[in-house]
N, C-alpha and C. Protein backbone atom coordinates (compact mmCIF):
# COMPACT_ATOMS: atom_id res chain seq x y z
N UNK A 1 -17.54 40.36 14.53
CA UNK A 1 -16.66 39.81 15.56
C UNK A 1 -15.24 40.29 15.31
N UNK A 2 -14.49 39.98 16.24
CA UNK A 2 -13.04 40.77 16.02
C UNK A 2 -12.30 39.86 17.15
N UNK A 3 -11.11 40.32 17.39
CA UNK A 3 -10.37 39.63 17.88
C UNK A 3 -9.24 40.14 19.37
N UNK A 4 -9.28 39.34 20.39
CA UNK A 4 -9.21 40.15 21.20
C UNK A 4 -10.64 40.14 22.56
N UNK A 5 -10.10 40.80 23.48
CA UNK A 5 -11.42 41.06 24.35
C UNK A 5 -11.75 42.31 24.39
N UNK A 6 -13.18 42.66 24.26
CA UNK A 6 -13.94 43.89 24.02
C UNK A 6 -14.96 44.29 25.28
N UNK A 7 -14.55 45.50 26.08
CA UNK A 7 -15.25 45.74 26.81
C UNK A 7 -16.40 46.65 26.40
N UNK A 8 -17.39 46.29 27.04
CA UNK A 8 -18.67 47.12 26.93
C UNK A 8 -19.33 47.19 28.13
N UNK A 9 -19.16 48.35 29.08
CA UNK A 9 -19.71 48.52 29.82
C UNK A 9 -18.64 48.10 31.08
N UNK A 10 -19.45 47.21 31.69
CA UNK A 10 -19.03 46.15 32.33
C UNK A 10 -18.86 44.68 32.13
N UNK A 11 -19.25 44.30 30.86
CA UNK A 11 -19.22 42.99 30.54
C UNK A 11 -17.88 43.29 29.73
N UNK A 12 -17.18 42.02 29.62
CA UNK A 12 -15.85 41.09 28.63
C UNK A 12 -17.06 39.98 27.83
N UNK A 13 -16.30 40.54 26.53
CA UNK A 13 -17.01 39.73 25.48
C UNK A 13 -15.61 38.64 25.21
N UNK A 14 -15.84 37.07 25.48
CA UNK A 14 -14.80 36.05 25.10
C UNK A 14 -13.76 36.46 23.78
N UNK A 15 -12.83 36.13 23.96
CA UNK A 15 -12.22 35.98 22.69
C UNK A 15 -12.75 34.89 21.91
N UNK A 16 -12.71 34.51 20.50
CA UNK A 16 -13.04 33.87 20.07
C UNK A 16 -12.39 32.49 19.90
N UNK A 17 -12.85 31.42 19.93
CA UNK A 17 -12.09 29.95 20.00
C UNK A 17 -11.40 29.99 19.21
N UNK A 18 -9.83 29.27 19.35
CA UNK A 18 -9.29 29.38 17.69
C UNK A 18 -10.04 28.15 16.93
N UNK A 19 -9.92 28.26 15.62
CA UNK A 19 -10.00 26.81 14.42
C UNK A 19 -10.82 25.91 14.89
N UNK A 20 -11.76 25.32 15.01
CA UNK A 20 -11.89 23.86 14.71
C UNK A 20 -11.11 23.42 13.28
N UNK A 21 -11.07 21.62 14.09
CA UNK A 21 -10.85 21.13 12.75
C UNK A 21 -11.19 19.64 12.69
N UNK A 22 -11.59 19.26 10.95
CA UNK A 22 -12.18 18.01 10.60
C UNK A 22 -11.49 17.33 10.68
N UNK A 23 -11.13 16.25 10.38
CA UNK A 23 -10.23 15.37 9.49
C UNK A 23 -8.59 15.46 10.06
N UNK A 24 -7.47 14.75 9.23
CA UNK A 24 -8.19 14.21 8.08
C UNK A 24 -8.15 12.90 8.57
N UNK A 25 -7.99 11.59 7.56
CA UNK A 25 -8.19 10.68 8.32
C UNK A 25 -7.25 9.36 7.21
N UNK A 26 -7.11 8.69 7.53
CA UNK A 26 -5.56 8.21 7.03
C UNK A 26 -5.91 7.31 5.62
N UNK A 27 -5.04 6.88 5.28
CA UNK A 27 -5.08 6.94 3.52
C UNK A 27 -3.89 5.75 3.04
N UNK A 28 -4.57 4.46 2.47
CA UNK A 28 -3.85 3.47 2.34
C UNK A 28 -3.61 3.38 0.30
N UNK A 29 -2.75 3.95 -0.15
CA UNK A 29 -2.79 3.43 -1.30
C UNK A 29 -1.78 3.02 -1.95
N UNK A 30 -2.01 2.41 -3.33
CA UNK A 30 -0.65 1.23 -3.68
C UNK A 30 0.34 2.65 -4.24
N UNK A 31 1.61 2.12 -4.38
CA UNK A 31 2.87 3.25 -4.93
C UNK A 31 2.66 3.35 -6.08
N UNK A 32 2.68 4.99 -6.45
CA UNK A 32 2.72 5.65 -7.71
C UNK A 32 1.19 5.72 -7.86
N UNK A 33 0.24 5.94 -6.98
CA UNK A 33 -1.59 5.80 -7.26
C UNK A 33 -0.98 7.43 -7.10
N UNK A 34 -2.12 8.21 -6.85
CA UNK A 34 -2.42 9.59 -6.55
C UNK A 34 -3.20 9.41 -4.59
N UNK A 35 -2.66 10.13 -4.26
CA UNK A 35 -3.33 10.18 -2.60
C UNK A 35 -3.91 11.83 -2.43
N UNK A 36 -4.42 11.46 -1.57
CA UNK A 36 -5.11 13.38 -0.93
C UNK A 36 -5.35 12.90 0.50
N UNK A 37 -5.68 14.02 1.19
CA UNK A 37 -6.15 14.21 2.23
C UNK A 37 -6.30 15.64 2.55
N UNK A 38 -7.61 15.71 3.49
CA UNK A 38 -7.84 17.04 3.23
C UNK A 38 -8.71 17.15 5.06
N UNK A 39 -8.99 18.61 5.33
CA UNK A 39 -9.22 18.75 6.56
C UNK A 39 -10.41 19.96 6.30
N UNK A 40 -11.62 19.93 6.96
CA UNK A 40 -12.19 21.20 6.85
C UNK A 40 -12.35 21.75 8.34
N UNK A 41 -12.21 23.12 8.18
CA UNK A 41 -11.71 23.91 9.55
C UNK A 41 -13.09 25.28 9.79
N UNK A 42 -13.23 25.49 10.62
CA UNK A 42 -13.71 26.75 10.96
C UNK A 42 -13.24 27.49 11.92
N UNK A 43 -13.68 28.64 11.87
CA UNK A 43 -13.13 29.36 13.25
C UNK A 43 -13.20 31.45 12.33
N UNK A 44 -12.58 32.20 12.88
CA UNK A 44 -12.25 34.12 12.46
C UNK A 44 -11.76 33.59 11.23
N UNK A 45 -12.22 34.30 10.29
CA UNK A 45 -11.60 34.00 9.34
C UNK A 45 -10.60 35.43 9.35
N UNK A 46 -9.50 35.25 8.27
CA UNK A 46 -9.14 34.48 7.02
C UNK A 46 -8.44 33.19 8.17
N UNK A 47 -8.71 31.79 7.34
CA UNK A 47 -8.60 30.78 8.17
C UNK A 47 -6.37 30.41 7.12
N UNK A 48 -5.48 29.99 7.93
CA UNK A 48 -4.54 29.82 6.97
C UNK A 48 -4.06 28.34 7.34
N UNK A 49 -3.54 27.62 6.43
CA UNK A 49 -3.26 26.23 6.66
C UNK A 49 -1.72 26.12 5.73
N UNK A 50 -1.55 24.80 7.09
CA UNK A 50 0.02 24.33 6.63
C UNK A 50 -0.15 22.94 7.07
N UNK A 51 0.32 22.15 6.27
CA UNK A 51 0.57 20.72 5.98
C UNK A 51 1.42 20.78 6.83
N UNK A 52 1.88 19.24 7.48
CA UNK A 52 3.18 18.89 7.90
C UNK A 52 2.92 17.34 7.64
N UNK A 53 4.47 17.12 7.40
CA UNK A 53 4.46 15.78 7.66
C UNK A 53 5.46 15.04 8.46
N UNK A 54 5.31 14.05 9.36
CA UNK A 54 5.74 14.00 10.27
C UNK A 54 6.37 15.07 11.09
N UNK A 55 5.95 15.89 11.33
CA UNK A 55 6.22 17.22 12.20
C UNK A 55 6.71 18.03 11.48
N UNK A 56 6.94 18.30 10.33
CA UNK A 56 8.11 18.92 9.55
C UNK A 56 7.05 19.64 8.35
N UNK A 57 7.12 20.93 8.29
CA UNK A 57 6.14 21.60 7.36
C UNK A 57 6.68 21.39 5.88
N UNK A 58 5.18 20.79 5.31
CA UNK A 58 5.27 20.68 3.74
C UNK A 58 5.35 22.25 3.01
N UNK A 59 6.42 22.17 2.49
CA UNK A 59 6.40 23.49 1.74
C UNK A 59 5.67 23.48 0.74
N UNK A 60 5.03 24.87 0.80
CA UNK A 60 3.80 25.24 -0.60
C UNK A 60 2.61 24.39 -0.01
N UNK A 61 2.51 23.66 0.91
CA UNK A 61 0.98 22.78 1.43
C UNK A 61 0.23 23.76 1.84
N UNK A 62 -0.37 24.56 1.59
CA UNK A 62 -1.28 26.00 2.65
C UNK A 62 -2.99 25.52 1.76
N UNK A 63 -3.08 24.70 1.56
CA UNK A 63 -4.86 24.54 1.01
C UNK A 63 -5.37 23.56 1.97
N UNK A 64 -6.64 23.56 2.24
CA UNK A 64 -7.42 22.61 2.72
C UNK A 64 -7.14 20.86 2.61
N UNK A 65 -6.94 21.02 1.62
CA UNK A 65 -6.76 19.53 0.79
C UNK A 65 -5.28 19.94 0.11
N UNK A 66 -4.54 18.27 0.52
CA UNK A 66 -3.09 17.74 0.23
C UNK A 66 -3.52 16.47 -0.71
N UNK A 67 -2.89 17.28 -1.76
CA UNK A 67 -2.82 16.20 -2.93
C UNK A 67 -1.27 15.62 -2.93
N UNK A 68 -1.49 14.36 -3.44
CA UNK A 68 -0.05 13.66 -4.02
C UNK A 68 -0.17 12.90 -5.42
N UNK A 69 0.47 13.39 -6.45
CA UNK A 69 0.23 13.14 -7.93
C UNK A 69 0.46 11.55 -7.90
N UNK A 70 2.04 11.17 -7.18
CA UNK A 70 2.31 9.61 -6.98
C UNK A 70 2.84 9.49 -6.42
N UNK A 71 2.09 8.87 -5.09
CA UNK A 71 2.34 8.11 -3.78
C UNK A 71 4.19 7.32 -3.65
N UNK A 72 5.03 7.62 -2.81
CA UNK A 72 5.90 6.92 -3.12
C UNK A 72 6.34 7.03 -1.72
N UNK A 73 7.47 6.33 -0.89
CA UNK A 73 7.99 5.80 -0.01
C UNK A 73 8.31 7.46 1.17
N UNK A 74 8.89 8.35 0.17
CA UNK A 74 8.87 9.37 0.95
C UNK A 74 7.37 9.98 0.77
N UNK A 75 6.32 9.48 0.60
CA UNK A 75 5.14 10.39 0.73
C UNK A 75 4.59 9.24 2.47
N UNK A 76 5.05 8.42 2.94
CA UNK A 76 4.72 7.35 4.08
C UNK A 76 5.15 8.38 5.52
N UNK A 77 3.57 8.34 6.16
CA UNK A 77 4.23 8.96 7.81
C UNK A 77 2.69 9.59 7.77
N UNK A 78 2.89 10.15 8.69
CA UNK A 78 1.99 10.59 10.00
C UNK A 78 1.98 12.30 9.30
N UNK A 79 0.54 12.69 8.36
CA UNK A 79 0.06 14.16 8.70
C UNK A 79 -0.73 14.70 9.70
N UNK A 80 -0.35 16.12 9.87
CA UNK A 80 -1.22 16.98 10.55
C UNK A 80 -1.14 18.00 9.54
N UNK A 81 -2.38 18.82 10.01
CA UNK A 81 -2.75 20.37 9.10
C UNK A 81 -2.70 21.19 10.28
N UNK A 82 -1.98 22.04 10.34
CA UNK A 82 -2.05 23.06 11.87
C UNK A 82 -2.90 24.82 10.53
N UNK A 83 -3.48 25.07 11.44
CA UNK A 83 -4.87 25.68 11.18
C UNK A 83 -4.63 26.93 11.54
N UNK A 84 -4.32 28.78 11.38
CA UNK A 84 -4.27 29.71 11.68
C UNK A 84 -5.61 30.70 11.84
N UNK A 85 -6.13 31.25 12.14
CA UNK A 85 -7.13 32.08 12.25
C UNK A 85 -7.16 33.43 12.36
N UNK A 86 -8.00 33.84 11.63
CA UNK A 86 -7.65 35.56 11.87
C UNK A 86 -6.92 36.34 13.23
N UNK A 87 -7.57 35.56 14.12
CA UNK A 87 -6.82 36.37 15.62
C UNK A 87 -5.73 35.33 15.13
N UNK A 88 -4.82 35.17 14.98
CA UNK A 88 -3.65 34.12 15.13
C UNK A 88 -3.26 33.52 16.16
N UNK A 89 -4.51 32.60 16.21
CA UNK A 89 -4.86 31.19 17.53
C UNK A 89 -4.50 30.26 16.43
N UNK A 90 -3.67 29.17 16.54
CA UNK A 90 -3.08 28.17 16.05
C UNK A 90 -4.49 26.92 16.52
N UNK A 91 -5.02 25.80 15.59
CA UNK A 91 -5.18 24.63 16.11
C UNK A 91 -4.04 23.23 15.41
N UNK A 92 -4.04 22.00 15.63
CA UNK A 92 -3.56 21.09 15.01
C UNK A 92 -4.42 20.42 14.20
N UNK A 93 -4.53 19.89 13.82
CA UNK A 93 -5.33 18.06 13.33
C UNK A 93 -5.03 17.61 14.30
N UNK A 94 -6.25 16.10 14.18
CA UNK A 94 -5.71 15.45 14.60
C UNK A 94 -4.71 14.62 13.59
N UNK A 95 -3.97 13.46 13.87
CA UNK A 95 -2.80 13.01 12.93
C UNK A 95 -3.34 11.77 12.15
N UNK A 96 -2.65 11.71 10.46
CA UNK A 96 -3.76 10.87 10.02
C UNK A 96 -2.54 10.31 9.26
N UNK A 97 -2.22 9.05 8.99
CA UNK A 97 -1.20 8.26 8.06
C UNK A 97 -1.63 8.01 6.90
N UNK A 98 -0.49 7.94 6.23
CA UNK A 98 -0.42 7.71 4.91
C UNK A 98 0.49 6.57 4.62
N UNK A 99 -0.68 5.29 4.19
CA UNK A 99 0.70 4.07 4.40
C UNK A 99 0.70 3.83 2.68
N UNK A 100 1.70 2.75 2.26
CA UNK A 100 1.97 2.00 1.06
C UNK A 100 1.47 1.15 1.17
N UNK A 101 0.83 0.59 -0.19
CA UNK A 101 0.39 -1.16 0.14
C UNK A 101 1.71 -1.68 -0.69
N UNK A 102 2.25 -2.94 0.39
CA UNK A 102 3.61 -3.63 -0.44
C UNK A 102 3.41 -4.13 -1.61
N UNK A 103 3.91 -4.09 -2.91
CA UNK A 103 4.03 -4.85 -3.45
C UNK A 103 4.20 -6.32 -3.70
N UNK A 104 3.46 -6.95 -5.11
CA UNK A 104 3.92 -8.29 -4.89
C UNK A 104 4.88 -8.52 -5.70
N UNK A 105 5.92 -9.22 -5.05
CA UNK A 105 7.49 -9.44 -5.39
C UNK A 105 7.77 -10.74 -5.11
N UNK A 106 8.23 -11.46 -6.30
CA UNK A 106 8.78 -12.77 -5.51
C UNK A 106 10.55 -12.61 -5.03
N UNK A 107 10.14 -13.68 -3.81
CA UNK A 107 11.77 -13.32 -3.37
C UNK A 107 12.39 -14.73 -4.07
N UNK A 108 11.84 -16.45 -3.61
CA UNK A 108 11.79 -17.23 -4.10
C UNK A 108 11.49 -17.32 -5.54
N UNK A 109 12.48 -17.87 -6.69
CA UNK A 109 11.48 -18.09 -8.08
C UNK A 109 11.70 -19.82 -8.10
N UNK A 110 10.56 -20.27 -8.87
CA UNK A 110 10.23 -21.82 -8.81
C UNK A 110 11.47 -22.34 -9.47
N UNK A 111 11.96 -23.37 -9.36
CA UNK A 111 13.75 -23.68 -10.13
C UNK A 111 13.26 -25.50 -10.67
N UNK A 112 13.48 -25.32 -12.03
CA UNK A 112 12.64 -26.63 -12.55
C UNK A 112 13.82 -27.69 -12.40
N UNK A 113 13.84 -29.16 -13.39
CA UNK A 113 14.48 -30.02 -13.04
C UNK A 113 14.31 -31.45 -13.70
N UNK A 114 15.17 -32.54 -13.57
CA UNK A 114 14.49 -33.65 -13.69
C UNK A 114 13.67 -34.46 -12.46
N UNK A 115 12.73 -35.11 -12.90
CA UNK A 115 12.12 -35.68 -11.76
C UNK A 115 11.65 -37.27 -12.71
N UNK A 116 11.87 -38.10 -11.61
CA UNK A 116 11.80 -39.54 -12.34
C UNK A 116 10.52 -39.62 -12.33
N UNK A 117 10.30 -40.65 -13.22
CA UNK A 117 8.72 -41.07 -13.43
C UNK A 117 8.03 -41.77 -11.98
N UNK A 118 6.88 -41.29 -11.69
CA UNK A 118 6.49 -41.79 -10.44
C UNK A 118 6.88 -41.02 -9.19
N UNK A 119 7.61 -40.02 -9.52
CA UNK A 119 7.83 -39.50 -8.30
C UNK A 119 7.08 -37.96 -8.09
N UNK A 120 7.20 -36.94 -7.33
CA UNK A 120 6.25 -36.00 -7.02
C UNK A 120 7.11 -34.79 -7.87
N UNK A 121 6.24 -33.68 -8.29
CA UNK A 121 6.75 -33.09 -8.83
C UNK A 121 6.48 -31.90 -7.86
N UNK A 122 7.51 -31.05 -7.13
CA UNK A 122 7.36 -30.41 -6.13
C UNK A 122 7.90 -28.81 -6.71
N UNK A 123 7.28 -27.84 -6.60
CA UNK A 123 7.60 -26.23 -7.08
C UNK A 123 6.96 -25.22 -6.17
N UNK A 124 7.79 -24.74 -5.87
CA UNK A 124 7.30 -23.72 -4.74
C UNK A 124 8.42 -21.66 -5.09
N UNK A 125 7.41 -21.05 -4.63
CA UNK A 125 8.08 -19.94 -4.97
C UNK A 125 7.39 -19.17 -2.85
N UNK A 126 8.24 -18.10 -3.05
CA UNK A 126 8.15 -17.17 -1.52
C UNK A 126 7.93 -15.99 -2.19
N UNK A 127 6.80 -14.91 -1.77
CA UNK A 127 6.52 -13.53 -2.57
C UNK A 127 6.36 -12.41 -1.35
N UNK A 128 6.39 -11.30 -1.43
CA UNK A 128 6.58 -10.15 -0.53
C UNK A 128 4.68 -9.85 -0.88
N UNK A 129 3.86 -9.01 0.02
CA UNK A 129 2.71 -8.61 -0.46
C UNK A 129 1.82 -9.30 -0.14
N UNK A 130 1.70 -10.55 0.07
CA UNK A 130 0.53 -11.48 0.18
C UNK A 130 -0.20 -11.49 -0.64
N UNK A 131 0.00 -11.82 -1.82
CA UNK A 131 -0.38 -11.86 -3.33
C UNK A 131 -1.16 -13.41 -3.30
N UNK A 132 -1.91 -13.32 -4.20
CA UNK A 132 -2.54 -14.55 -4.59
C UNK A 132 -2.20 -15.40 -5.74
N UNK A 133 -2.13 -16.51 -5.60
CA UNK A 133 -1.16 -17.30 -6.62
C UNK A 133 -2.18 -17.90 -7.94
N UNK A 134 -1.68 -18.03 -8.79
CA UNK A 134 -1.80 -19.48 -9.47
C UNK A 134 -0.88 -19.71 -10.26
N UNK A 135 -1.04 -21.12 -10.39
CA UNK A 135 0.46 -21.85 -11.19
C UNK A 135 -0.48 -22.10 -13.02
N UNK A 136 0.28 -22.12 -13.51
CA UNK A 136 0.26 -22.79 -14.99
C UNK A 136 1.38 -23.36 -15.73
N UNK A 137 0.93 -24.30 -16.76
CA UNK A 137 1.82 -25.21 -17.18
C UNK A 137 1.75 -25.21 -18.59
N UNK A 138 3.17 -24.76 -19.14
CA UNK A 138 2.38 -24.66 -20.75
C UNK A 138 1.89 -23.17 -21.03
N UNK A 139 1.73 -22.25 -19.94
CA UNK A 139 0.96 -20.85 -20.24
C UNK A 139 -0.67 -21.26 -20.34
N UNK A 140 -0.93 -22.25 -19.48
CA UNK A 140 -2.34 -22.49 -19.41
C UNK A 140 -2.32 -22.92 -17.54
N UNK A 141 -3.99 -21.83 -17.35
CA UNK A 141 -3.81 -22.17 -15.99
C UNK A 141 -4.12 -23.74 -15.17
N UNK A 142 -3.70 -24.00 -14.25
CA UNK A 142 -3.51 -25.55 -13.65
C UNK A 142 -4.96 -25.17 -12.37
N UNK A 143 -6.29 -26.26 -12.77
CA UNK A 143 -6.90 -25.89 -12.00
C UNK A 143 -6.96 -26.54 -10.61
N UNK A 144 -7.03 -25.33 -9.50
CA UNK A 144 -6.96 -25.59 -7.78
C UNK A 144 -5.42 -25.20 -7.59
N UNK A 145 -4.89 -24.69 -8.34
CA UNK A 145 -3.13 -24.77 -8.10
C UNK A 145 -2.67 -23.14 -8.00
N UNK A 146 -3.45 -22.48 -6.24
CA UNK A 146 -3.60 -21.51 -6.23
C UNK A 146 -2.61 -20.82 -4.95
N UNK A 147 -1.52 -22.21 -4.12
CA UNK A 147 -1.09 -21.44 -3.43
C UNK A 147 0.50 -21.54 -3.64
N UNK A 148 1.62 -21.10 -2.91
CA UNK A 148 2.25 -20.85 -3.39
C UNK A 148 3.43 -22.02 -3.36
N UNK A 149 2.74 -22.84 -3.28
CA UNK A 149 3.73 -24.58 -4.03
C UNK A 149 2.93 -25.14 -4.62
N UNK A 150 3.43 -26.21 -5.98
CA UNK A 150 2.57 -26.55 -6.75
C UNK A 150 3.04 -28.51 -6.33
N UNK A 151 2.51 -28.89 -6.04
CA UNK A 151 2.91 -30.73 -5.57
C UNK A 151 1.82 -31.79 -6.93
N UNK A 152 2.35 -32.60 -7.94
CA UNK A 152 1.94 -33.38 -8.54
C UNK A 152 2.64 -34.58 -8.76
N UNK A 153 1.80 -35.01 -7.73
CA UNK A 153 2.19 -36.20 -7.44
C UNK A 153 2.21 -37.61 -8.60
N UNK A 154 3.01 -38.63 -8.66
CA UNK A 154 3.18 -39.48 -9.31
C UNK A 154 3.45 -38.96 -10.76
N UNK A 155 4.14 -38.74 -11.32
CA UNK A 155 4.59 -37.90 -12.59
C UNK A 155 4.75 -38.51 -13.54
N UNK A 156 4.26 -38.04 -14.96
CA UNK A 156 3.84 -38.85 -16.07
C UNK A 156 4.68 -38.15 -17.14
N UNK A 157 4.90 -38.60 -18.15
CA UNK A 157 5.23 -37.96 -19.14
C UNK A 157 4.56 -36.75 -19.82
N UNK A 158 3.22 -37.00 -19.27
CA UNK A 158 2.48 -35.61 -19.65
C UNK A 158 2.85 -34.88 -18.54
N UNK A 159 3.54 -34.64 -17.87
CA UNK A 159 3.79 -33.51 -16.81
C UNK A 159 4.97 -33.03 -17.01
N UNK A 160 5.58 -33.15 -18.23
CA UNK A 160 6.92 -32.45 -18.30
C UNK A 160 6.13 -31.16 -18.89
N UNK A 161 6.83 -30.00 -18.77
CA UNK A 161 6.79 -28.90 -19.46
C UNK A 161 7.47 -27.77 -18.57
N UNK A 162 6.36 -26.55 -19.11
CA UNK A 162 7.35 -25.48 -18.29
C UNK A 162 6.21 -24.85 -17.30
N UNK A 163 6.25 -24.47 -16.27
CA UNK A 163 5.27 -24.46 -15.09
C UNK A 163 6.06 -22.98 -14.61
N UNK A 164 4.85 -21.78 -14.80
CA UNK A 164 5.64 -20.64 -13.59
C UNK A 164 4.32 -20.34 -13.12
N UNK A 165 4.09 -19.33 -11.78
CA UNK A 165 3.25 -18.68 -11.09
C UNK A 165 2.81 -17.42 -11.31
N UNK A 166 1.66 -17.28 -11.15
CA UNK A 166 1.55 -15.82 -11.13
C UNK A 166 1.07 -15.02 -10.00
N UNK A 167 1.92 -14.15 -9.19
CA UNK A 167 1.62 -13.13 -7.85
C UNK A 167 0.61 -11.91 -7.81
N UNK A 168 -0.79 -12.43 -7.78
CA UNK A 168 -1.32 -11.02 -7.57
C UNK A 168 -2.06 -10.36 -6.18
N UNK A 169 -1.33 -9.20 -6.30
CA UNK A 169 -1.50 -8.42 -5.49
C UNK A 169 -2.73 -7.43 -5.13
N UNK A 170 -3.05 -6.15 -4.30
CA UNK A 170 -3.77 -5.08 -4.53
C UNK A 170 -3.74 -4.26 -5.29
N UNK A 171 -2.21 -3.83 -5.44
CA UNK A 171 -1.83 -3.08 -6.79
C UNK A 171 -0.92 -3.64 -8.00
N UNK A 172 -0.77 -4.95 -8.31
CA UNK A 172 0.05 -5.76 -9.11
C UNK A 172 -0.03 -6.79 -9.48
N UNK A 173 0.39 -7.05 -10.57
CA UNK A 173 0.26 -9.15 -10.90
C UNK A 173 2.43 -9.11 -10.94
N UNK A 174 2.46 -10.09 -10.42
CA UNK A 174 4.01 -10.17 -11.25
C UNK A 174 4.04 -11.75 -11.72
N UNK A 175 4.78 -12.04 -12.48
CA UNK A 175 4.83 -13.06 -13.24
C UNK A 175 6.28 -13.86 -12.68
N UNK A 176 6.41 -15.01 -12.45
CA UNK A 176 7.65 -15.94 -11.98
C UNK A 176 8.39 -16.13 -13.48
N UNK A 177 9.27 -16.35 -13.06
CA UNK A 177 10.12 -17.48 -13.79
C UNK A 177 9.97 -18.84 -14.48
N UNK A 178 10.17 -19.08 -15.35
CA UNK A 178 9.49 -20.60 -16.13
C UNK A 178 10.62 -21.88 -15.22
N UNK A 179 10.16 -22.69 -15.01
CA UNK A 179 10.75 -23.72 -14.03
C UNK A 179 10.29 -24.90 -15.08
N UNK A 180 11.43 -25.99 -16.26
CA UNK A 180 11.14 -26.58 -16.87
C UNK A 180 11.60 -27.65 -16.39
N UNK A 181 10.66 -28.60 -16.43
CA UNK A 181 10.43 -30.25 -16.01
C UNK A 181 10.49 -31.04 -16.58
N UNK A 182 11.79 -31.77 -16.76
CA UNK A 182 11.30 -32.93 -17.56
C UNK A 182 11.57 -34.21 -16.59
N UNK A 183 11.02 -34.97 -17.15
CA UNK A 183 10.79 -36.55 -16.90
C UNK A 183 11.33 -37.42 -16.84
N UNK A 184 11.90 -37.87 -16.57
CA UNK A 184 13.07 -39.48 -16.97
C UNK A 184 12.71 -40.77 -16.30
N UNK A 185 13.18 -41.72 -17.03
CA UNK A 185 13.02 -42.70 -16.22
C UNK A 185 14.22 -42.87 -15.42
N UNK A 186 13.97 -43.51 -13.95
CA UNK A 186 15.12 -43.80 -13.01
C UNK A 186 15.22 -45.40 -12.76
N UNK A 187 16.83 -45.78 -13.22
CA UNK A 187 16.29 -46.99 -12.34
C UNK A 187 17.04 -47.45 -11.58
N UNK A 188 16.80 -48.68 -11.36
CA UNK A 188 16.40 -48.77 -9.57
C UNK A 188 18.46 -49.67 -9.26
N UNK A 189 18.60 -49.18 -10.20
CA UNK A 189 20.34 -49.84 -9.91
C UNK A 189 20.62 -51.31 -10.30
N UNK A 190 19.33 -52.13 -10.19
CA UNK A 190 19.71 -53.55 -10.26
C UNK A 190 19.42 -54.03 -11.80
């Protein structure tokens, strides 16, 4: 095959289609993982490839497959692989994203205190990520005390200590702040 239209006779032999192409298809991983994406193409060979990302050609990207050693904020957006072919018929990809999974971050940290005897002992923290919680007290975990306020009600002298959370994520645990509690008695003025 060759490239171009070829008469024989009276017949036109088609030019040849440019490129197909596979892929690729989009790619969710946590920051600093390793990512790829990759496209397989046919069509005249020698087949030549160029990365882009968000419209803008990755320099040195010319392989099938786009590796990324560690995923980071500028590796986020929309690829295509545009595809060359021996006749030099251009195809695109179609377009495939590359997102971050957020981290878990607290924005809130739990802030400890006195709390009188009998009254509720209330701790709450706010985290970025949608991380999954649990609280502990002492550095021992508090069981059912998994979302992100901790409420113990009627407060004893055994409930003083130091109480933080822990945020885990898809790609992370992060650890809170120690929020220390103690106890007192209050009274009642009269």
């Amino acid at each position: 095959t060759g490239c171009g239209e070829v008469f024989v006779g009276s017949a036109v032999l088609d030019v040849p289609a440019p490129a197909q192409i596979e892929g690729p298809v989009d790619v969710v991983v946590c920051p600093g993982a390793p990512a790829q994406m990759s496209v397989t193409a046919s069509g005249e060979a020698p087949l030549n490839y160029q990365w882009q990302l968000d419209g803008v050609d990755i320099l040195g990207s010319t392989d099938p497959v786009y590796s990324i050693d560690q995923a980071g904020a500028e590796h986020a957006g929309e690829y295509r692989c545009v595809v060359t072919d021996g006749c030099a018929q251009e195809a695109t990809s179609a377009p495939a994203v590359l997102s971050l999974i957020e981290l878990a971050a607290f924005q809130i940290q739990p802030v400890g205190g006195d709390v009188c005897v009998g009254d509720t002992i209330f701790l709450f923290v706010s985290a970025l990520g949608q991380p999954a919680f649990q609280w502990f007290k002492d550095g021992v975990p508090i069981e059912d005390a998994t979302s992100a306020f901790l409420a113990i009600p009627n407060a004893t002298q055994d409930d003083a200590g130091s109480y933080h959370v822990t945020a885990t994520g898809p790609c992370n645990l992060e650890t809170s702040d120690n929020a220390v509690i103690t106890i007192i008695t209050c009274g009642d003025g009269g």
